[in-house]
N, C-alpha and C. Protein backbone atom coordinates (compact mmCIF):
# COMPACT_ATOMS: atom_id res chain seq x y z
N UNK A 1 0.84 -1.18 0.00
CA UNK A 1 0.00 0.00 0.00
C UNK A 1 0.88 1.24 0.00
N UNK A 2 0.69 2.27 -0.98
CA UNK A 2 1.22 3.40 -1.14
C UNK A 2 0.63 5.05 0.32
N UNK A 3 2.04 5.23 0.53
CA UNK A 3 1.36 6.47 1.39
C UNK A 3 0.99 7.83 0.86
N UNK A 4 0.69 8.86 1.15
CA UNK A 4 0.45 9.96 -0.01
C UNK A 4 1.28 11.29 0.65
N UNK A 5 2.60 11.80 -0.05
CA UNK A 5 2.79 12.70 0.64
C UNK A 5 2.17 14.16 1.53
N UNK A 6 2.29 14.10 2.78
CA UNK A 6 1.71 15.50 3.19
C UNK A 6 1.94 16.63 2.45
N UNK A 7 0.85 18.00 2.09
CA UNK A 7 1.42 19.23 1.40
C UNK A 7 2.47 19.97 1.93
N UNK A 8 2.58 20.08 3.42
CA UNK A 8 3.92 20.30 3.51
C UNK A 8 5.45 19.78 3.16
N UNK A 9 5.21 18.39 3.35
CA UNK A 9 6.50 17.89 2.37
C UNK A 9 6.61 17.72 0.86
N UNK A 10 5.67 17.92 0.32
CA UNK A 10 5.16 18.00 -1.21
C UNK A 10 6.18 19.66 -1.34
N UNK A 11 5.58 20.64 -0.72
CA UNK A 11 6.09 21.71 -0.79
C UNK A 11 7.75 21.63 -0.66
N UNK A 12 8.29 20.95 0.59
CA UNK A 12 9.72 21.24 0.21
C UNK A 12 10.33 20.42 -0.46
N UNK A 13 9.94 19.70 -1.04
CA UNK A 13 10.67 19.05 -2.11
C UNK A 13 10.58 19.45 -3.21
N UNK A 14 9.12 20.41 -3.50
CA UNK A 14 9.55 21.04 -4.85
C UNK A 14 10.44 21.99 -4.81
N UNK A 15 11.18 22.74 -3.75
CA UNK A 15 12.58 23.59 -3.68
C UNK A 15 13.81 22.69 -3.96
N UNK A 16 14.59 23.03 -3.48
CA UNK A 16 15.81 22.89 -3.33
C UNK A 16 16.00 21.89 -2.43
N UNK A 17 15.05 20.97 -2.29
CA UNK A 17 15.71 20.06 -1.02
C UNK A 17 16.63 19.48 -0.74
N UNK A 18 17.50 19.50 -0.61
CA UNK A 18 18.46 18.14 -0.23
C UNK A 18 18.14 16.74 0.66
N UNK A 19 17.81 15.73 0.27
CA UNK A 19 17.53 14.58 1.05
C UNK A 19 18.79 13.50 1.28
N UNK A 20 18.45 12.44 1.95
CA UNK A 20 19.24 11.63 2.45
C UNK A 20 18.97 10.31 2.02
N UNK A 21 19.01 9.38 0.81
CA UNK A 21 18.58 8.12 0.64
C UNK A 21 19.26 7.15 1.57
N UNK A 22 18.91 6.40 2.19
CA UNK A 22 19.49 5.08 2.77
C UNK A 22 18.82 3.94 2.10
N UNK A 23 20.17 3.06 1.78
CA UNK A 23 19.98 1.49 1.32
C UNK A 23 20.69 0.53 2.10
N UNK A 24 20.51 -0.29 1.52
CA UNK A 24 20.97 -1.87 2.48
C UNK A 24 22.62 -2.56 1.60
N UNK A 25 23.19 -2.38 2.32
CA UNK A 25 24.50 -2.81 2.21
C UNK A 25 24.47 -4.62 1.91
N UNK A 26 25.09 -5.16 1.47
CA UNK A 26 25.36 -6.77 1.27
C UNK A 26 25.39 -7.46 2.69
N UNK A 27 26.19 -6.91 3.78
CA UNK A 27 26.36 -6.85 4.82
C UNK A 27 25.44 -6.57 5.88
N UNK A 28 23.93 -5.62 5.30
CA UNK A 28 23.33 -5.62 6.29
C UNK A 28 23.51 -4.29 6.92
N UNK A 29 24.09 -3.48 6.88
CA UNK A 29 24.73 -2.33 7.36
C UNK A 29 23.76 -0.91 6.44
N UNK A 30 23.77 0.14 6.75
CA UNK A 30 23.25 0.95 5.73
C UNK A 30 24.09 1.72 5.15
N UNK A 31 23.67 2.33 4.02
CA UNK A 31 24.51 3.14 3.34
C UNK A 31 23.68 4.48 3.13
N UNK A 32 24.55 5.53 3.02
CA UNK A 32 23.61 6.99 2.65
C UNK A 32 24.48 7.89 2.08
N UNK A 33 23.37 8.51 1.24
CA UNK A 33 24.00 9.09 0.24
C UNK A 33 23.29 10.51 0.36
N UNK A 34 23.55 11.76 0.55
CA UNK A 34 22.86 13.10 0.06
C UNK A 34 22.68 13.31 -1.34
N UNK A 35 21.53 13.41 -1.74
CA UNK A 35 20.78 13.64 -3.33
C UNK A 35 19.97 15.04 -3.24
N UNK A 36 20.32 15.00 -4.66
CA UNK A 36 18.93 15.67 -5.62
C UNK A 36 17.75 15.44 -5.53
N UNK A 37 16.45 15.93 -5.39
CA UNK A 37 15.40 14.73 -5.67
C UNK A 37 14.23 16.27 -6.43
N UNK A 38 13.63 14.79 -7.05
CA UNK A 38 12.25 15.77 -7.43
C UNK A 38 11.06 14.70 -7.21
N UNK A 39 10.02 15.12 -7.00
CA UNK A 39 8.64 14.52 -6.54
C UNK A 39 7.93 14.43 -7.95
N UNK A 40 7.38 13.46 -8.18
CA UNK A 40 6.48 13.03 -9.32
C UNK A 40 4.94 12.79 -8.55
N UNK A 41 4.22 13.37 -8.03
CA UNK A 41 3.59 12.81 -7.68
C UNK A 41 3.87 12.40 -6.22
N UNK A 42 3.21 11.53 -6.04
CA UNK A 42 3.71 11.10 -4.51
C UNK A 42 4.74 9.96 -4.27
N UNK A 43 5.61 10.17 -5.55
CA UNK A 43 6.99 9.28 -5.24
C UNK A 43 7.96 10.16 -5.84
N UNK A 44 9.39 10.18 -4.91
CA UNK A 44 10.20 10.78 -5.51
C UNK A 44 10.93 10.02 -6.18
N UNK A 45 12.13 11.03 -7.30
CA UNK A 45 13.05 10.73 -8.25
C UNK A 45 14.48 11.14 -8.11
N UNK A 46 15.17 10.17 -8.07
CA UNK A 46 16.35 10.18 -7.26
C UNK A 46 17.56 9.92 -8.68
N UNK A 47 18.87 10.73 -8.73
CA UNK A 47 19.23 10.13 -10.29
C UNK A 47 20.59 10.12 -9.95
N UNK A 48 21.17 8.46 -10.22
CA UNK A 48 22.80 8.28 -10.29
C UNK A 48 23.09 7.53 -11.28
N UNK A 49 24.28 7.01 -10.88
CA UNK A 49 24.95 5.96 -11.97
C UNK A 49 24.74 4.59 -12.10
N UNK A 50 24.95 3.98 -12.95
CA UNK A 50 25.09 2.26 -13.09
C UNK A 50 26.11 2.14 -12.52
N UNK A 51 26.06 1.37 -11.44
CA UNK A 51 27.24 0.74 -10.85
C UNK A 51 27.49 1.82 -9.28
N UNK A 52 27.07 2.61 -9.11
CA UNK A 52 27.45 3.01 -8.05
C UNK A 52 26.60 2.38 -6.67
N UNK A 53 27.18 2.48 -5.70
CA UNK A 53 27.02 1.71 -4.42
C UNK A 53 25.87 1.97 -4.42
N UNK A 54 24.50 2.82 -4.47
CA UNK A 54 23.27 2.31 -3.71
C UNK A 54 22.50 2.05 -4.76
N UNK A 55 22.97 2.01 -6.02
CA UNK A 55 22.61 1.50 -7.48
C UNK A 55 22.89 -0.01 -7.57
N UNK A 56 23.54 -0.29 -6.75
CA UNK A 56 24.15 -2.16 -6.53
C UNK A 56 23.06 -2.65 -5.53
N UNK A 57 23.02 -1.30 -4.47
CA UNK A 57 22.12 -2.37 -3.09
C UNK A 57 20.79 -1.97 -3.43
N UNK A 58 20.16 -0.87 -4.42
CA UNK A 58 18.91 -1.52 -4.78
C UNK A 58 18.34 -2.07 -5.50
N UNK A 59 19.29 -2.75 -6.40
CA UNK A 59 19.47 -4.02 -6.67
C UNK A 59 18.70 -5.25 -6.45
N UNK A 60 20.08 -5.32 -5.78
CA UNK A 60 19.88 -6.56 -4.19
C UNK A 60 18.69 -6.30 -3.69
N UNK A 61 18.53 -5.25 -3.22
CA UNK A 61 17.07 -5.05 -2.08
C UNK A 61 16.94 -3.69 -2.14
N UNK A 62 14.92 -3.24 -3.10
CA UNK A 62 14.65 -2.27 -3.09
C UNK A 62 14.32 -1.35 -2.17
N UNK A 63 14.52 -2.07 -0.90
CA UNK A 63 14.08 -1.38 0.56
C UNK A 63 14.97 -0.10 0.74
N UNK A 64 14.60 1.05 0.77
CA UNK A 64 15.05 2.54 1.28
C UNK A 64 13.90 2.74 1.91
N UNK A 65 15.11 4.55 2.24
CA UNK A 65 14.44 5.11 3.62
C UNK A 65 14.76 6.41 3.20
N UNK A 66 14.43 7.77 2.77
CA UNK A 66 14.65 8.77 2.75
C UNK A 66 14.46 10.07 3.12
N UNK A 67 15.40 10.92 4.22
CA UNK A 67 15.01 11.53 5.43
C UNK A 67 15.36 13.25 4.46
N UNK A 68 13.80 13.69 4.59
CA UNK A 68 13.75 14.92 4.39
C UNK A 68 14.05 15.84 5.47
N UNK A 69 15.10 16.65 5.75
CA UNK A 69 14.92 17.94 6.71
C UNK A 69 15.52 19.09 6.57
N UNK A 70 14.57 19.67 6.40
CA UNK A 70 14.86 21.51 5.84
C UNK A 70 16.24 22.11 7.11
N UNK A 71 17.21 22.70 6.24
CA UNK A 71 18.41 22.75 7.31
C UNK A 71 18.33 23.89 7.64
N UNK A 72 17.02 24.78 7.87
CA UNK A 72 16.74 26.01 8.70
C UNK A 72 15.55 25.57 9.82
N UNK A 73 15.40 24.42 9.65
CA UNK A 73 14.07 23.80 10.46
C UNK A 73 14.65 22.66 10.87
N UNK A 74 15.53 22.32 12.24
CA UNK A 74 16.29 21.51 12.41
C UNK A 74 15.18 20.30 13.19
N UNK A 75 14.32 20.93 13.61
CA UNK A 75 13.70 19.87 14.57
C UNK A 75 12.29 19.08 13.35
N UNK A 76 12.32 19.23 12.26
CA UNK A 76 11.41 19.51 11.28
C UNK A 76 11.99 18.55 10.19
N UNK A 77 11.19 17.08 10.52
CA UNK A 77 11.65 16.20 9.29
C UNK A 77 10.45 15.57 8.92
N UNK A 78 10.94 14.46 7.81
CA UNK A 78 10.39 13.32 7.23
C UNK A 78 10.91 12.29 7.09
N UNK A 79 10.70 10.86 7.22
CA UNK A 79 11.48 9.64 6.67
C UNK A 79 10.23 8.82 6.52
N UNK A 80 10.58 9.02 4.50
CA UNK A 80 9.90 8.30 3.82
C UNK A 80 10.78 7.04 3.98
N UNK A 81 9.79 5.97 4.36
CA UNK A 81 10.05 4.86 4.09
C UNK A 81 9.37 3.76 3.14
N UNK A 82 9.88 2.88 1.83
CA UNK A 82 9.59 2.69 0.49
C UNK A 82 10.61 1.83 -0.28
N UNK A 83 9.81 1.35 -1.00
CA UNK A 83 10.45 0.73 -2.05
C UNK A 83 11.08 1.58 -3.38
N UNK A 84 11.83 0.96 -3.54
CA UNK A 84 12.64 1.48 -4.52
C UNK A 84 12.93 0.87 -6.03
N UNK A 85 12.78 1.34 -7.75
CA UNK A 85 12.54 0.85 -8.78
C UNK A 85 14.09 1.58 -9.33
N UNK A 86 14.69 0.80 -10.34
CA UNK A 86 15.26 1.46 -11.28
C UNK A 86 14.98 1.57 -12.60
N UNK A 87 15.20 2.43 -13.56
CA UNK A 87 15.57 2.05 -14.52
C UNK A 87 16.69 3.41 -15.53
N UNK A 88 17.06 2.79 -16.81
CA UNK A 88 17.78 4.21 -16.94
C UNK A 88 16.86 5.08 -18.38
N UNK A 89 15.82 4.53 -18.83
CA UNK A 89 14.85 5.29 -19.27
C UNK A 89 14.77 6.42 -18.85
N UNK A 90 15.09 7.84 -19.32
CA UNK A 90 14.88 8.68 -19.01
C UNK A 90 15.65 9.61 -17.78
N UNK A 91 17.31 8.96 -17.75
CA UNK A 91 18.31 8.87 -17.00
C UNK A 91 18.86 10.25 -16.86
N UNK A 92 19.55 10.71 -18.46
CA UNK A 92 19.74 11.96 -18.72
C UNK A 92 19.01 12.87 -18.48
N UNK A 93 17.96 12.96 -19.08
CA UNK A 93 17.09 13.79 -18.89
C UNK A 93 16.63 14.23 -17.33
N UNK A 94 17.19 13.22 -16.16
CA UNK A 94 16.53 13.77 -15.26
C UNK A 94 17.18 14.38 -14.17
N UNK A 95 18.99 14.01 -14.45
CA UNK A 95 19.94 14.66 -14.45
C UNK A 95 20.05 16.07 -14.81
N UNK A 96 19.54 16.55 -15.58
CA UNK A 96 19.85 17.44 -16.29
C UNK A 96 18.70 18.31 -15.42
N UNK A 97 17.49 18.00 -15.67
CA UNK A 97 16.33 18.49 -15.06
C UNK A 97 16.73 19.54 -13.41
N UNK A 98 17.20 18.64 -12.93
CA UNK A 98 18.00 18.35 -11.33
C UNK A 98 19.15 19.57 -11.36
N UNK A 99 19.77 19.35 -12.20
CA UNK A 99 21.10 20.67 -12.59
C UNK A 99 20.89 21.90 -12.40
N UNK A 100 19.40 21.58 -13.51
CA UNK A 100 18.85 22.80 -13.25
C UNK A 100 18.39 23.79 -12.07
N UNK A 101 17.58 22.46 -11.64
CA UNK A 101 16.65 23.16 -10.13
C UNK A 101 17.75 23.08 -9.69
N UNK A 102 18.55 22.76 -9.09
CA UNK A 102 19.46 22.97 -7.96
C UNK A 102 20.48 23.83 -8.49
N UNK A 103 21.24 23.78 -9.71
CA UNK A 103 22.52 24.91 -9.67
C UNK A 103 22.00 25.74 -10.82
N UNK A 104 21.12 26.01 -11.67
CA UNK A 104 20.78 26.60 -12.73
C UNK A 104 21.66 26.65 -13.72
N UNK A 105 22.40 25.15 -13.84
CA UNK A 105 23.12 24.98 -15.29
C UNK A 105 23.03 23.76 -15.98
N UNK A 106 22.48 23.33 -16.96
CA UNK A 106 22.69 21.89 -17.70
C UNK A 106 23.63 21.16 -16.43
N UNK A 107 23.72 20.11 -16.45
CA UNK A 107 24.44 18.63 -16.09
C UNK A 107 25.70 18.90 -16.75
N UNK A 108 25.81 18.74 -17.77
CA UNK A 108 27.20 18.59 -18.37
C UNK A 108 28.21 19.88 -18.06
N UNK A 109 27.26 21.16 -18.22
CA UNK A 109 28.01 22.46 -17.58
C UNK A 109 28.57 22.16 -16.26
N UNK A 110 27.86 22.00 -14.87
CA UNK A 110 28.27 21.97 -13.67
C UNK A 110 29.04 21.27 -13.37
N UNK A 111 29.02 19.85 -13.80
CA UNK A 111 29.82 18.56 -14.09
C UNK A 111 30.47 18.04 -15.38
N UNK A 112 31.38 19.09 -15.93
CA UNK A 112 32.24 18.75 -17.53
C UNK A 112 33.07 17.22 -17.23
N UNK A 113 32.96 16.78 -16.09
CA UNK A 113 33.63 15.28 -16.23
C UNK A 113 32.50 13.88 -16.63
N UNK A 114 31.21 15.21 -16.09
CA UNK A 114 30.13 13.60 -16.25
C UNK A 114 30.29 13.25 -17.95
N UNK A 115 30.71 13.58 -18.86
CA UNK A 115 30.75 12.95 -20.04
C UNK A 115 31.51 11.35 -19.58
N UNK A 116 32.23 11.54 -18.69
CA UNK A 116 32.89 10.32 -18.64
C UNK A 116 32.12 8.74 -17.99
N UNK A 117 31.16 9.81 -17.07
CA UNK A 117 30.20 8.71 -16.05
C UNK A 117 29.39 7.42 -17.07
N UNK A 118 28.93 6.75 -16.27
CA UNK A 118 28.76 5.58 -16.60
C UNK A 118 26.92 5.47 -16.67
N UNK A 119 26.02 5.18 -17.46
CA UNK A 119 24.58 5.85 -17.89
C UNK A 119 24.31 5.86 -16.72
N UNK A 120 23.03 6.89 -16.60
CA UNK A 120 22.35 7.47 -15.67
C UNK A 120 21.06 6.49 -15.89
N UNK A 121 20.77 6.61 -13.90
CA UNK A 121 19.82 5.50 -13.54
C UNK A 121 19.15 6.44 -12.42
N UNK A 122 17.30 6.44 -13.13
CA UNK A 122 16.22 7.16 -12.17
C UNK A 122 16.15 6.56 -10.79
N UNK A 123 16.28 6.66 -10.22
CA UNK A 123 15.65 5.98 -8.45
C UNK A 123 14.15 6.19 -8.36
N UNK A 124 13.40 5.28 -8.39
CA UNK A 124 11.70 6.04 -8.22
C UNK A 124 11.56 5.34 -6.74
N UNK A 125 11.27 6.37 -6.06
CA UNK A 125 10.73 5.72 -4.54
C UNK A 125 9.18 5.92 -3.99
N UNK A 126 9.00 4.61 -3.91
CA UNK A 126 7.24 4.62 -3.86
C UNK A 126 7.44 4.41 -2.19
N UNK A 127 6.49 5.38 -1.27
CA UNK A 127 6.86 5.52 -0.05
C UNK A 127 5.48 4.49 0.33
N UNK A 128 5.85 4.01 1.42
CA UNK A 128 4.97 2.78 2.02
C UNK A 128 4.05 3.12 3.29
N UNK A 129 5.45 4.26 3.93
CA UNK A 129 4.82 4.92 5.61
C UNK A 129 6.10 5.68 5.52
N UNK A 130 5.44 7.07 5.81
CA UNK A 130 5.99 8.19 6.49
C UNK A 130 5.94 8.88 8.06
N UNK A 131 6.61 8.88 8.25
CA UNK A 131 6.77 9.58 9.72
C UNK A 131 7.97 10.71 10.22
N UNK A 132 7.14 11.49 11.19
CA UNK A 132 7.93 12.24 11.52
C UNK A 132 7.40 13.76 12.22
N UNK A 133 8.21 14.71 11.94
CA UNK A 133 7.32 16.16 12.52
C UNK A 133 7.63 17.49 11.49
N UNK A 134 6.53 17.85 11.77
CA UNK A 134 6.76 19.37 10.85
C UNK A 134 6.19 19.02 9.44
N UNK A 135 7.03 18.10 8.72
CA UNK A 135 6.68 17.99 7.19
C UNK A 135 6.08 16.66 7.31
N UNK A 136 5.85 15.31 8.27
CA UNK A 136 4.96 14.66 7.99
C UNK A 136 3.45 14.66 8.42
């Protein structure tokens, strides 16, 4: 069963948010990464590489956890918790998208090395249960 984001966290994710994905290590251990994200709806879109570490463990296991908190609103979070899809359909493009909202330059401008990176892979995270304060 899908959860539906609150309008307050709907709202800061269409800014500038910075979030926190966590995945599941081989080991069992977690891993986290600070991202980009944009909201589709009531799942967000998360965008890296083939082959990079939480591109391997969701993989393995689509289980994430991703902790929204506005860093002027310290006591003021979210942790979506959700499954996680890949694919690289629409990889570039959402990279680029992301460049934008966050530094206001193409992908390839901000990052002249990503020509070298390895294809770009969407993260779609369908949230299951959210909790938290302020934005949930």
């Amino acid at each position: 069963m899908s959860a539906t984001l609150p309008d307050p966290l709907k709202a800061f994710l269409d800014g500038k948010a910075f979030v926190t994905i966590a995945t599941i290590q081989p080991d069992g251990s977690s891993q986290l990464s600070p991202v980009w994200v944009k909201r589709d709806g009531d799942d967000l879109l998360i965008s890296t590489t083939r082959g990079r570490r939480k591109e391997l463990n969701i993989r393995r296991d689509p289980r994430v956890t991703v902790l929204a908190q506005p860093a002027d609103q310290p006591y003021s979070y979210a942790e979506i918790r959700g499954t996680a899809t890949l694919t690289e359909e629409g990889g570039q493009e959402l990279i680029n998208e992301l460049s934008l909202k966050y530094t206001g330059k193409p992908y390839a401008e901000f990052n002249p090395a990503s020509a070298q990176d390895a294809p770009r892979v969407v993260v779609r995270v369908s949230a299951r249960k959210i909790v938290g304060q302020g934005l949930a």
